[in-house]
N, C-alpha and C. Protein backbone atom coordinates (compact mmCIF):
# COMPACT_ATOMS: atom_id res chain seq x y z
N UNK A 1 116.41 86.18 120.13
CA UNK A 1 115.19 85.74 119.49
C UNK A 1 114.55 86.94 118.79
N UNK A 2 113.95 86.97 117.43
CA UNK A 2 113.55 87.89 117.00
C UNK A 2 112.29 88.18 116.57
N UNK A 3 111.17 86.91 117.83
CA UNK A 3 109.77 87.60 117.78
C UNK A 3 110.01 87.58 118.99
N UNK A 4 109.57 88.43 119.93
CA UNK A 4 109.05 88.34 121.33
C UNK A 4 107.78 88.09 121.71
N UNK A 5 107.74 86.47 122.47
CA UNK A 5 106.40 86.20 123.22
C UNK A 5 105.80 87.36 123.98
N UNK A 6 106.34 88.15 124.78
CA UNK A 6 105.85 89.53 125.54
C UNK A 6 104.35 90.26 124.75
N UNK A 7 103.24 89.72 125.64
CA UNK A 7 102.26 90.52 125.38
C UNK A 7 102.06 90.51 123.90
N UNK A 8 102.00 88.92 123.10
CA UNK A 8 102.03 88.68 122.04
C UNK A 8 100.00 88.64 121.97
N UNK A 9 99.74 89.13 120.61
CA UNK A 9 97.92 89.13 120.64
C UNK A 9 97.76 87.97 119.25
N UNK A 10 98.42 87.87 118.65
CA UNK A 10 98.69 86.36 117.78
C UNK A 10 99.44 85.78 118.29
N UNK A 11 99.13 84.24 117.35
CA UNK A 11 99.45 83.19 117.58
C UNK A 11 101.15 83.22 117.09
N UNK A 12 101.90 82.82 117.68
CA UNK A 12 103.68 82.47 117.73
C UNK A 12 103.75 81.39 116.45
N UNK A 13 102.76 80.29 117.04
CA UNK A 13 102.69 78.93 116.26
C UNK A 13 103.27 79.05 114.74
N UNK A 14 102.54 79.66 114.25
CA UNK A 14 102.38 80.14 112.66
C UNK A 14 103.99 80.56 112.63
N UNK A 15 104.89 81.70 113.40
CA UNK A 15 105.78 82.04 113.23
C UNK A 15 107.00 81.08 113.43
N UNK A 16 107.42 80.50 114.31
CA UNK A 16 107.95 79.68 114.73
C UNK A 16 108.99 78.65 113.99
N UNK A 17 107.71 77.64 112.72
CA UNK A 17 108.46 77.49 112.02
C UNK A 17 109.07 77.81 110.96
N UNK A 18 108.57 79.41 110.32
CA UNK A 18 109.40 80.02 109.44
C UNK A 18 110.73 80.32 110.37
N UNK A 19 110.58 80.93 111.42
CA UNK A 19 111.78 81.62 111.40
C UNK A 19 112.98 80.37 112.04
N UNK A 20 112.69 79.23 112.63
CA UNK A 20 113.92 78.24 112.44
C UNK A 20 113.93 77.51 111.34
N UNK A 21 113.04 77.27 110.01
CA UNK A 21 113.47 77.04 108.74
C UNK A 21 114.59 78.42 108.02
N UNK A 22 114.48 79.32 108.29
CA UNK A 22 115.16 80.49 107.66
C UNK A 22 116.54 80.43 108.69
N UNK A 23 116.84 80.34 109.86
CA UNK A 23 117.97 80.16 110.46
C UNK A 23 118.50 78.99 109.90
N UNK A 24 118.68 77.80 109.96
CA UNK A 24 118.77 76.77 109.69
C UNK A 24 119.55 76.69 108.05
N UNK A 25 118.67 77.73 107.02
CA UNK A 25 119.45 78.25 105.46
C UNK A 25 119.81 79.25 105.83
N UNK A 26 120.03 79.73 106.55
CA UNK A 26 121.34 80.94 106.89
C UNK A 26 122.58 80.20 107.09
N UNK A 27 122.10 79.18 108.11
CA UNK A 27 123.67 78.50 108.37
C UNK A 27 123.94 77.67 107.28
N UNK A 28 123.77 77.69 106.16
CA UNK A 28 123.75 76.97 105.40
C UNK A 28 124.23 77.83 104.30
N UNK A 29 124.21 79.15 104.66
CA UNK A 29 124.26 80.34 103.45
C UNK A 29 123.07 80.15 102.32
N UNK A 30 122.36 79.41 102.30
CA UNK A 30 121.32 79.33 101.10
C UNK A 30 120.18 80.51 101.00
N UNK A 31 120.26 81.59 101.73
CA UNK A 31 119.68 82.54 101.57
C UNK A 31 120.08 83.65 100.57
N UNK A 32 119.66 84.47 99.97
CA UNK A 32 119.95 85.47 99.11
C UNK A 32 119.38 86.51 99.89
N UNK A 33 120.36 87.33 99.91
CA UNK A 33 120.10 88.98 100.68
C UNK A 33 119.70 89.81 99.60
N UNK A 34 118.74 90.44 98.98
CA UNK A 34 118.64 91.73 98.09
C UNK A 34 118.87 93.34 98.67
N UNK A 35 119.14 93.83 98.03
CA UNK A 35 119.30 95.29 98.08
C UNK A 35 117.85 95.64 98.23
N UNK A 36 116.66 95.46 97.27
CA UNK A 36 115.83 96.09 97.26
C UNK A 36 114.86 94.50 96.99
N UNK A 37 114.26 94.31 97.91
CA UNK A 37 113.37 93.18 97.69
C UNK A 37 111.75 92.99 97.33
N UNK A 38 111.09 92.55 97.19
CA UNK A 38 109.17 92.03 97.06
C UNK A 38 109.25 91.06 97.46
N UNK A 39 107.70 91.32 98.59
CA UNK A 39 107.52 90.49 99.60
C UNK A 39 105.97 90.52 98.75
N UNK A 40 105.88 89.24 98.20
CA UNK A 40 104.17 88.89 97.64
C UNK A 40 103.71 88.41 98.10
N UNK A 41 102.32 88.14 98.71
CA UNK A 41 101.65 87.58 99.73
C UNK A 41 100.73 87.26 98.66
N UNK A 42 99.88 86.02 98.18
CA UNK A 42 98.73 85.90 96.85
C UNK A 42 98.02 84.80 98.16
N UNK A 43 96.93 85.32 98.11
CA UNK A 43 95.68 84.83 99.58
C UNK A 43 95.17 83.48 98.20
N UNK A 44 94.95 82.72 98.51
CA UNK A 44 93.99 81.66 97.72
C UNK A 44 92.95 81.00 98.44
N UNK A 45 91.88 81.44 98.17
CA UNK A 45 90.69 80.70 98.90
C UNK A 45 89.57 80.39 98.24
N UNK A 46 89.08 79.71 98.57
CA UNK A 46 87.67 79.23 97.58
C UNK A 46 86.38 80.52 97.69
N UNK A 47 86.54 81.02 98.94
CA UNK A 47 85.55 81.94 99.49
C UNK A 47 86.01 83.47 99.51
N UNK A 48 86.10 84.01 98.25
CA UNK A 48 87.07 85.80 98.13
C UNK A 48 86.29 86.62 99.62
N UNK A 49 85.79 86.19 100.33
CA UNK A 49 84.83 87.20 101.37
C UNK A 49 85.47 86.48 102.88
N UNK A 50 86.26 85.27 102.86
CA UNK A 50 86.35 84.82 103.62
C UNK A 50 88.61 85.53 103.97
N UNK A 51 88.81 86.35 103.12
CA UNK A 51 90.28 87.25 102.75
C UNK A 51 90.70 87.87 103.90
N UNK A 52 91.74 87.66 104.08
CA UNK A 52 91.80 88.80 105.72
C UNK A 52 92.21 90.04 105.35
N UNK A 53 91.78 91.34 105.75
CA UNK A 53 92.36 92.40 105.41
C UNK A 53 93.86 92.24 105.42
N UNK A 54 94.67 93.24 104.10
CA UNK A 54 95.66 93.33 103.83
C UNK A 54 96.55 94.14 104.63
N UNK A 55 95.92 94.68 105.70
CA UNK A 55 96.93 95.82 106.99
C UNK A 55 96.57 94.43 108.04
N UNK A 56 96.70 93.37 107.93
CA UNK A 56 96.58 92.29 108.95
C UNK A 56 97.92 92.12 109.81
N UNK A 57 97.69 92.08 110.76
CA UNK A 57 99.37 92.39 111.59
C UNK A 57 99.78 90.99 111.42
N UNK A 58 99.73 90.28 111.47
CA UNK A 58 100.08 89.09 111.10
C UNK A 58 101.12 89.40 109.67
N UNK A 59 100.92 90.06 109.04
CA UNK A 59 101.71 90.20 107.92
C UNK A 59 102.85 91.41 107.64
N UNK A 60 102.58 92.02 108.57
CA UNK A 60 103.28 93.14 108.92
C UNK A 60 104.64 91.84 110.13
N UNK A 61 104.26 91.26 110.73
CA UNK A 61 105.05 90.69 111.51
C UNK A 61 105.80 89.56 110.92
N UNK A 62 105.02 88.90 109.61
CA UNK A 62 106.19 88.05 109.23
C UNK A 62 106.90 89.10 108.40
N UNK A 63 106.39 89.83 107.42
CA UNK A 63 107.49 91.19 107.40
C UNK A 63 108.74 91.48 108.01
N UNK A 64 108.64 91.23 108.98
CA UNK A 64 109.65 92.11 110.27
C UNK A 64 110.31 90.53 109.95
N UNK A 65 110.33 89.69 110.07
CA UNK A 65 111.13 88.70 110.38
C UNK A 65 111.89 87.73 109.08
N UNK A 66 110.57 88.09 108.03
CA UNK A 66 111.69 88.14 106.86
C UNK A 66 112.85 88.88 106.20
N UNK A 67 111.98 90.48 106.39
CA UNK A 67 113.10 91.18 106.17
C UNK A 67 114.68 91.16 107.20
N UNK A 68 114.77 90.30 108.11
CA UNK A 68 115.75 90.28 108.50
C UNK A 68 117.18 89.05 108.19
N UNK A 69 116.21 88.50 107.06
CA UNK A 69 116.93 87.43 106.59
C UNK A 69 117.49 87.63 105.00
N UNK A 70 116.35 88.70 104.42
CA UNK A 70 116.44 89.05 102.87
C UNK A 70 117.00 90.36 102.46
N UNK A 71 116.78 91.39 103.59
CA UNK A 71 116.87 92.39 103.17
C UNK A 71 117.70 93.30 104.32
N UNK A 72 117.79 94.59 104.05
CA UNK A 72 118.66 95.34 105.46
C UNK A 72 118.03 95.47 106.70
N UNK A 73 116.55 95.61 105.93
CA UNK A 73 115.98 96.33 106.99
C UNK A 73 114.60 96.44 106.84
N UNK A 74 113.54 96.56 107.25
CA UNK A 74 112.46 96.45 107.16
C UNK A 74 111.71 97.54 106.72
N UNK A 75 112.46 98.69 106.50
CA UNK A 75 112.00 100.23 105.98
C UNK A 75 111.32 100.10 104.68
N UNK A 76 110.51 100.80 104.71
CA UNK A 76 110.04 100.67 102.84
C UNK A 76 111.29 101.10 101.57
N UNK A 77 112.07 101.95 102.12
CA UNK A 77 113.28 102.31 101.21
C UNK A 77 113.76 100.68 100.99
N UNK A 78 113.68 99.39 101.22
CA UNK A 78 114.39 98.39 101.30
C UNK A 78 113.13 97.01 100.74
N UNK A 79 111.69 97.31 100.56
CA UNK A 79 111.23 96.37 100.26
C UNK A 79 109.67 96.98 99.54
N UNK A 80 108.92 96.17 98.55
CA UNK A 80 107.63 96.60 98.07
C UNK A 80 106.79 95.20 98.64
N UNK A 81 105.62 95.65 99.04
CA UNK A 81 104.92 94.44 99.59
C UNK A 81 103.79 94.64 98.28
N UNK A 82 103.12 93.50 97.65
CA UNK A 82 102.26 93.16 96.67
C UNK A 82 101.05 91.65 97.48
N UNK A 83 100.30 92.58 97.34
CA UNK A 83 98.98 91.67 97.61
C UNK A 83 98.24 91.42 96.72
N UNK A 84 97.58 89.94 96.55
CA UNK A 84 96.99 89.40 95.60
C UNK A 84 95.77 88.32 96.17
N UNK A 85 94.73 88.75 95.76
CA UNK A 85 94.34 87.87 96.16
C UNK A 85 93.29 87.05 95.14
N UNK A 86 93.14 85.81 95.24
CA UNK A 86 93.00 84.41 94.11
C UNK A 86 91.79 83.49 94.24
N UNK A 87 90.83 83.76 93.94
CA UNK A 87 89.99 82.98 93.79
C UNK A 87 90.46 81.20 93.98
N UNK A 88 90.74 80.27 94.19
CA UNK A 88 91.07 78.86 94.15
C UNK A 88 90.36 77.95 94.75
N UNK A 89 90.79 76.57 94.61
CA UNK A 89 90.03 75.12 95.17
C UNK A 89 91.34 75.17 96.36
N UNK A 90 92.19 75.59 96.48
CA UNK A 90 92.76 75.23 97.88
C UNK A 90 92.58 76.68 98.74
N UNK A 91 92.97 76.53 99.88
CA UNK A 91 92.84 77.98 101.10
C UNK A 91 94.43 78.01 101.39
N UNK A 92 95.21 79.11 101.01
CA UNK A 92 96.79 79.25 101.48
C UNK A 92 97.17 80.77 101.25
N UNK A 93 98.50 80.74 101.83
CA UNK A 93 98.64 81.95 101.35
C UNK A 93 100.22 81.61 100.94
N UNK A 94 100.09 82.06 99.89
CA UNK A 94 101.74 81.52 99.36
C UNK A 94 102.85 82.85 99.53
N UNK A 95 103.60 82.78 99.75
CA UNK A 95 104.16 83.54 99.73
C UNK A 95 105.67 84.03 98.76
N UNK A 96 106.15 84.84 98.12
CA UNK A 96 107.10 85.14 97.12
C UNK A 96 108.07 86.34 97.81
N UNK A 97 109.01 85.90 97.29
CA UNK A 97 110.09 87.06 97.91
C UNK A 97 111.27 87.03 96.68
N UNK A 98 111.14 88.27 95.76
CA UNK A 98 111.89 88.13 94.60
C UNK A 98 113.06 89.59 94.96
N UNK A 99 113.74 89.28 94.12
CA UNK A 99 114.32 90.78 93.73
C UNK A 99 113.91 91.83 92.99
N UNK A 100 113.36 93.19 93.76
CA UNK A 100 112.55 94.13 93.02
C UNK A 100 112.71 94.38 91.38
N UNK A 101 113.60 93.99 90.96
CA UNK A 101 114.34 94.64 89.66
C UNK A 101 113.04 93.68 89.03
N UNK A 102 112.44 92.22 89.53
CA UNK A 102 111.81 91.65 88.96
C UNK A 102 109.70 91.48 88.84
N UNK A 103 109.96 92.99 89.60
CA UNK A 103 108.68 93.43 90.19
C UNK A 103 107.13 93.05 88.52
N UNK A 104 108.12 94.19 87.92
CA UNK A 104 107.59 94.56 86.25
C UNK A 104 107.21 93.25 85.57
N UNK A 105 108.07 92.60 85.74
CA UNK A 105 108.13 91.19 84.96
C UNK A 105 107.13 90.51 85.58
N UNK A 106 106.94 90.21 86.95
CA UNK A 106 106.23 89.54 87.78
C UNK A 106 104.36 90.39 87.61
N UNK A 107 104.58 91.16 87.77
CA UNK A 107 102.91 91.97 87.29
C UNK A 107 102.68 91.53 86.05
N UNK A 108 103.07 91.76 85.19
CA UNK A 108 102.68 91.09 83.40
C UNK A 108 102.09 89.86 84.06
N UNK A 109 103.14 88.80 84.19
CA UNK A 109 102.16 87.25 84.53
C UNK A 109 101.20 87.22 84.89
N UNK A 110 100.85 88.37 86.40
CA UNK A 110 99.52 88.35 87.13
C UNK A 110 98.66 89.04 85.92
N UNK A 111 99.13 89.73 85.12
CA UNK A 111 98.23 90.21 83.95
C UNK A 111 97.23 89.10 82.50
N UNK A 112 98.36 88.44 82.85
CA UNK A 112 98.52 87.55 81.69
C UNK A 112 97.80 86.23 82.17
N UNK A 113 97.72 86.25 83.91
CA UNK A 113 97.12 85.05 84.46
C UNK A 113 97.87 83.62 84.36
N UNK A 114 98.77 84.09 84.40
CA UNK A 114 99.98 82.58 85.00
C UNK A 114 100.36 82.48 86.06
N UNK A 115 100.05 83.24 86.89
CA UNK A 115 99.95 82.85 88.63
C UNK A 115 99.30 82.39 88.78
């Protein structure tokens, strides 16, 4: 298993069903492994004050458990994390996981406001 309940201070819940949706397209091979990946996290909430800080362990921990499906390894040599956060009518946090090569391309849009 690759969160451990042990002296867990968040909630599992939240984790749980990413990581048997992501097993599940492993066995399936429908995953793509990158060399060098982006992990985008874009917060959307109606309330910008209501944002959780961006060193939120919660995100550092799905981190750890994506990178074990996308990438080698969870080292920064292996991934760029991009935070965004979005004024909106819904509350989510969406999440993106591209191939770095597509980092450049992906900032213009947020420039350009097509996210």
């Amino acid at each position: 298993r690759l969160l451990s309940k042990k002296n867990s201070k968040v909630n599992d819940c939240f984790f749980d069903p990413i990581y048997y949706l992501l097993s599940d397209l492993q066995k399936s091979n429908k995953i793509k492994r990158f060399q060098k990946a982006t992990f985008c996290f874009i917060y959307r909430n109606s309330d910008l004050a209501r944002l959780p800080d961006y060193d939120n362990i919660e995100t550092k921990r799905l981190i750890d458990l994506l990178s074990s499906y996308f990438i080698a390894d969870d080292n920064s040599r292996f991934y760029n994390q991009l935070n965004i956060s979005v004024e909106s009518n819904i509350n989510c946090v969406q999440i993106l996981i591209f191939d770095d090569i597509r980092l450049h391309e992906f900032v213009n849009k947020i420039k350009d406001n097509m996210i």
